[in-house]
N, C-alpha and C. Protein backbone atom coordinates (compact mmCIF):
# COMPACT_ATOMS: atom_id res chain seq x y z
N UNK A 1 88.30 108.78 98.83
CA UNK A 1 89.71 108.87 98.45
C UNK A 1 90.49 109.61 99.53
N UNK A 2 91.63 109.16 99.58
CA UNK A 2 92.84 109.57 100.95
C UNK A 2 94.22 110.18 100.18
N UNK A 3 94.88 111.13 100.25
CA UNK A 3 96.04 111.33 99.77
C UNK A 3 97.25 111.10 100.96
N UNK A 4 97.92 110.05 100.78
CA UNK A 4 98.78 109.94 102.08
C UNK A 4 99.93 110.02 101.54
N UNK A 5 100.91 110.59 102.59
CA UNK A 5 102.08 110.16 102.58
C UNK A 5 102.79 108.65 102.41
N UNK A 6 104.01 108.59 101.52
CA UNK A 6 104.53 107.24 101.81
C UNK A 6 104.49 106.63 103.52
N UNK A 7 104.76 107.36 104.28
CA UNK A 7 105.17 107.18 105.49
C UNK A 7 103.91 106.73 106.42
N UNK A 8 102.77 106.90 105.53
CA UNK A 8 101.78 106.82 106.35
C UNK A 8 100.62 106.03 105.52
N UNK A 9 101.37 105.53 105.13
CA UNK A 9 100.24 104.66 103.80
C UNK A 9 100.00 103.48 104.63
N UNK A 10 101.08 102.34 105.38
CA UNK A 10 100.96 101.24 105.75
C UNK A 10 99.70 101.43 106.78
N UNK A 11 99.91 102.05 107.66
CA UNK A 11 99.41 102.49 108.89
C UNK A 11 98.10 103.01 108.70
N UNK A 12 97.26 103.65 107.65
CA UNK A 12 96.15 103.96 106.89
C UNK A 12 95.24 102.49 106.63
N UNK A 13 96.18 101.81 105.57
CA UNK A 13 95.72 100.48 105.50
C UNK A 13 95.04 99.93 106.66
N UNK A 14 96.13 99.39 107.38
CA UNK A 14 95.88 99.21 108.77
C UNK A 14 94.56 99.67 109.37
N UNK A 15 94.39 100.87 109.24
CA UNK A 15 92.97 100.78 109.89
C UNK A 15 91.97 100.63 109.47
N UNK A 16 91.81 101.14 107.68
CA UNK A 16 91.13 100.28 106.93
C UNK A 16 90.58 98.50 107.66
N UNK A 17 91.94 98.19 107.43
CA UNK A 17 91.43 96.80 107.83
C UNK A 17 90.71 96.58 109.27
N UNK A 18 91.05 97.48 110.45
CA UNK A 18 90.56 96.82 111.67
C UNK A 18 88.99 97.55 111.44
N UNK A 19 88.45 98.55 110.83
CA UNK A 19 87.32 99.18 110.90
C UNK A 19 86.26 97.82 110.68
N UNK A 20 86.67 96.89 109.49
CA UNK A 20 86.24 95.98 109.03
C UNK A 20 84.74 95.87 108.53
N UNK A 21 83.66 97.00 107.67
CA UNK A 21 83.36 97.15 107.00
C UNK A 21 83.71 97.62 105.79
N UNK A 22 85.36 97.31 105.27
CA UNK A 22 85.73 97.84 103.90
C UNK A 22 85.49 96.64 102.99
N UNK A 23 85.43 97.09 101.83
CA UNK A 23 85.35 95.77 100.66
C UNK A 23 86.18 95.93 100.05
N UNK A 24 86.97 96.48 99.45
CA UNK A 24 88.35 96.96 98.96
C UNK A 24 89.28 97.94 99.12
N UNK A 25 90.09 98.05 99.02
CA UNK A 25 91.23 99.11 99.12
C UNK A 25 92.34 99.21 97.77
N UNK A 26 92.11 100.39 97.02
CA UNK A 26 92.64 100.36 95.70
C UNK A 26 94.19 101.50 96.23
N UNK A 27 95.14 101.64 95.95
CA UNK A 27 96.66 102.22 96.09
C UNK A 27 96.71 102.67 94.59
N UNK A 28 96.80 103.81 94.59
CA UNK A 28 97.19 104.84 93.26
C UNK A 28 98.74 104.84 93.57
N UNK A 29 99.23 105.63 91.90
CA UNK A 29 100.14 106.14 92.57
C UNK A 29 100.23 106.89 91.05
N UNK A 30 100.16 108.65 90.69
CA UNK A 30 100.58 109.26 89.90
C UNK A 30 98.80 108.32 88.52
N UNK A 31 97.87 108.59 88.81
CA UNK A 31 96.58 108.03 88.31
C UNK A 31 96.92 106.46 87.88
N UNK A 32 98.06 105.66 88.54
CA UNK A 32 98.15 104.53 87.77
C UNK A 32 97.24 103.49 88.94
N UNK A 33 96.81 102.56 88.81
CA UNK A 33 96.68 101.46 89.62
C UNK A 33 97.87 100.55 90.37
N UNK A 34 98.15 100.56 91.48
CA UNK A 34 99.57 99.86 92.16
C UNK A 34 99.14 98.58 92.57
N UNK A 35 98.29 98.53 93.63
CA UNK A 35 97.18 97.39 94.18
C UNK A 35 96.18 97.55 94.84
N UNK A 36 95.32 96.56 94.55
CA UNK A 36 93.93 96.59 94.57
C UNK A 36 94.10 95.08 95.93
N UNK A 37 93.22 95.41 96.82
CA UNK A 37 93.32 94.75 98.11
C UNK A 37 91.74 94.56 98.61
N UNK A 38 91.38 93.30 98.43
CA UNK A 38 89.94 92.77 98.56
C UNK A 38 89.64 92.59 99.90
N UNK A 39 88.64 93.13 101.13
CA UNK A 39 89.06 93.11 102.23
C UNK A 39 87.62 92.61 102.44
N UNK A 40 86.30 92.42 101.52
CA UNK A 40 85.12 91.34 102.03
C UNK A 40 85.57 90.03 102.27
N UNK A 41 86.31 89.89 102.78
CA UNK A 41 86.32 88.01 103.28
C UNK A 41 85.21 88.30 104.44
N UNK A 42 84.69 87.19 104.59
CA UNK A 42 83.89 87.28 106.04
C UNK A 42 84.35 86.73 106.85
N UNK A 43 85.74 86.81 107.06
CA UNK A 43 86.63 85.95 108.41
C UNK A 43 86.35 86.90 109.42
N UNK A 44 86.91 87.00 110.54
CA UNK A 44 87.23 87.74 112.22
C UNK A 44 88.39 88.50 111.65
N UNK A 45 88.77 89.54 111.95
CA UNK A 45 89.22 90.78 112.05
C UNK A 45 90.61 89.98 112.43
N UNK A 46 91.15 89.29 113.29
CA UNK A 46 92.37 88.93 113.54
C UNK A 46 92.62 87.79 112.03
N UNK A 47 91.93 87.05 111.57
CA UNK A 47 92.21 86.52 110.20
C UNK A 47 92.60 86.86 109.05
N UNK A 48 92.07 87.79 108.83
CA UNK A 48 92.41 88.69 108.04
C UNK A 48 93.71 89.58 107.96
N UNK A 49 93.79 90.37 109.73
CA UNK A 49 95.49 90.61 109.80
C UNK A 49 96.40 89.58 109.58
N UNK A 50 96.13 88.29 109.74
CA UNK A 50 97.26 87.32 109.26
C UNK A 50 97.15 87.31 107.74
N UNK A 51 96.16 87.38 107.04
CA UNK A 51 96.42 86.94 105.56
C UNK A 51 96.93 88.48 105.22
N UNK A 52 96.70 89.78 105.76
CA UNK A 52 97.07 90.81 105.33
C UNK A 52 98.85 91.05 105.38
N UNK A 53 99.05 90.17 106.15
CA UNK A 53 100.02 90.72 106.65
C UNK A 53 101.47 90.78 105.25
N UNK A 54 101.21 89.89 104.17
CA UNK A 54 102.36 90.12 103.14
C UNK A 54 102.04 91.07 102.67
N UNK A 55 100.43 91.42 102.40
CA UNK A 55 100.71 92.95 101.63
C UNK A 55 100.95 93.83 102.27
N UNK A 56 100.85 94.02 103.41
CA UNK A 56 101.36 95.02 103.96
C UNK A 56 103.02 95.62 104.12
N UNK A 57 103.63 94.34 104.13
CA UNK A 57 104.68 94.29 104.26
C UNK A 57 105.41 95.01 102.62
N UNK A 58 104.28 94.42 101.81
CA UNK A 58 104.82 94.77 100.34
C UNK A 58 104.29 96.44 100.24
N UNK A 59 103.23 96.42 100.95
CA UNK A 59 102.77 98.13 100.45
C UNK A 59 104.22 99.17 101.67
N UNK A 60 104.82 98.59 102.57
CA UNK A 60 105.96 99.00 103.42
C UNK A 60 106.97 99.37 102.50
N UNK A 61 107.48 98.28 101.47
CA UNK A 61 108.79 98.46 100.84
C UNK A 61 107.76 99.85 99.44
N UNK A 62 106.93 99.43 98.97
CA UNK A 62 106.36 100.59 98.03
C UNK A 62 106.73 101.95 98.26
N UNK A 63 106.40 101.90 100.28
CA UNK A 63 105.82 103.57 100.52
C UNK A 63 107.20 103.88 100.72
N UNK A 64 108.15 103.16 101.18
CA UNK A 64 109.63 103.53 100.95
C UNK A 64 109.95 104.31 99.65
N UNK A 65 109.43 104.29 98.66
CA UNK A 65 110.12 104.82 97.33
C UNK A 65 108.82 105.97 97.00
N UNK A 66 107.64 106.11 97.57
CA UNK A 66 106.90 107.04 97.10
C UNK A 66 106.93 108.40 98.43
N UNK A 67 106.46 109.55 97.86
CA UNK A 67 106.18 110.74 98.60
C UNK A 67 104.77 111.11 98.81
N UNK A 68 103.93 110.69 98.12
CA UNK A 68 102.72 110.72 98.18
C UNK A 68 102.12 109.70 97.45
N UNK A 69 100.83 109.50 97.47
CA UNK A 69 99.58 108.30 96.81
C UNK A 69 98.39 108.26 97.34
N UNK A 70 97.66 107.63 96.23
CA UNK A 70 96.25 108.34 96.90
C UNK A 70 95.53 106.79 97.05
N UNK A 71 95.08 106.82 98.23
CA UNK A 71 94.13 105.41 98.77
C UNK A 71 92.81 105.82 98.44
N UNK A 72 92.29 104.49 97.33
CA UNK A 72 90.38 104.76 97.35
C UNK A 72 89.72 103.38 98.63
N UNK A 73 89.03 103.88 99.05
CA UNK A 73 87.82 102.73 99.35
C UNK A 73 86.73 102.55 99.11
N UNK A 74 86.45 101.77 99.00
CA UNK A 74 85.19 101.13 98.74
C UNK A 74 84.43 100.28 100.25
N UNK A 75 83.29 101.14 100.69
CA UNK A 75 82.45 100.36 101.89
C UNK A 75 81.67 99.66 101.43
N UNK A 76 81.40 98.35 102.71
CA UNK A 76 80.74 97.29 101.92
C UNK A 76 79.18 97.88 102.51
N UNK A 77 78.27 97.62 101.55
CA UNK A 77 76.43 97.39 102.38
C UNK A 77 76.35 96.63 102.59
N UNK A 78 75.52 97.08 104.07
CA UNK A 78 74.86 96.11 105.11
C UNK A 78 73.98 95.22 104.57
């Protein structure tokens, strides 16, 4: 678990995704569930930034209205 700033939530994601052993990425916000972001596809690392790229854009307008939230992950086994 991660407690980030709005300001720094997109950019967190983000590396989530390029590390590219994550299997999910869950977005709290205040113990509620916001979105849950499935990141086992077994595509290439640049595939994935293209299909990522609306939520990101949507977790952008989110972190606009929040001050804090807490990111879980989940790593995938080898």
């Amino acid at each position: 678990k991660f407690i980030v700033s709005g300001g720094q939530l997109v950019e967190k994601v983000k590396q989530f995704i390029r590390e590219g052993n994550i299997g999910k990425v869950r977005l709290l916000h205040r113990g509620r569930t916001i979105i849950e972001i499935p990141l086992s596809i077994g595509a290439p690392a640049v595939a994935v930034g293209i299909l990522a790229a609306p939520i990101l854009a949507a977790l952008g307008a989110f972190a606009a209205l929040v001050t804090e939230c807490t990111i879980e992950v989940e790593k995938m086994e080898k």
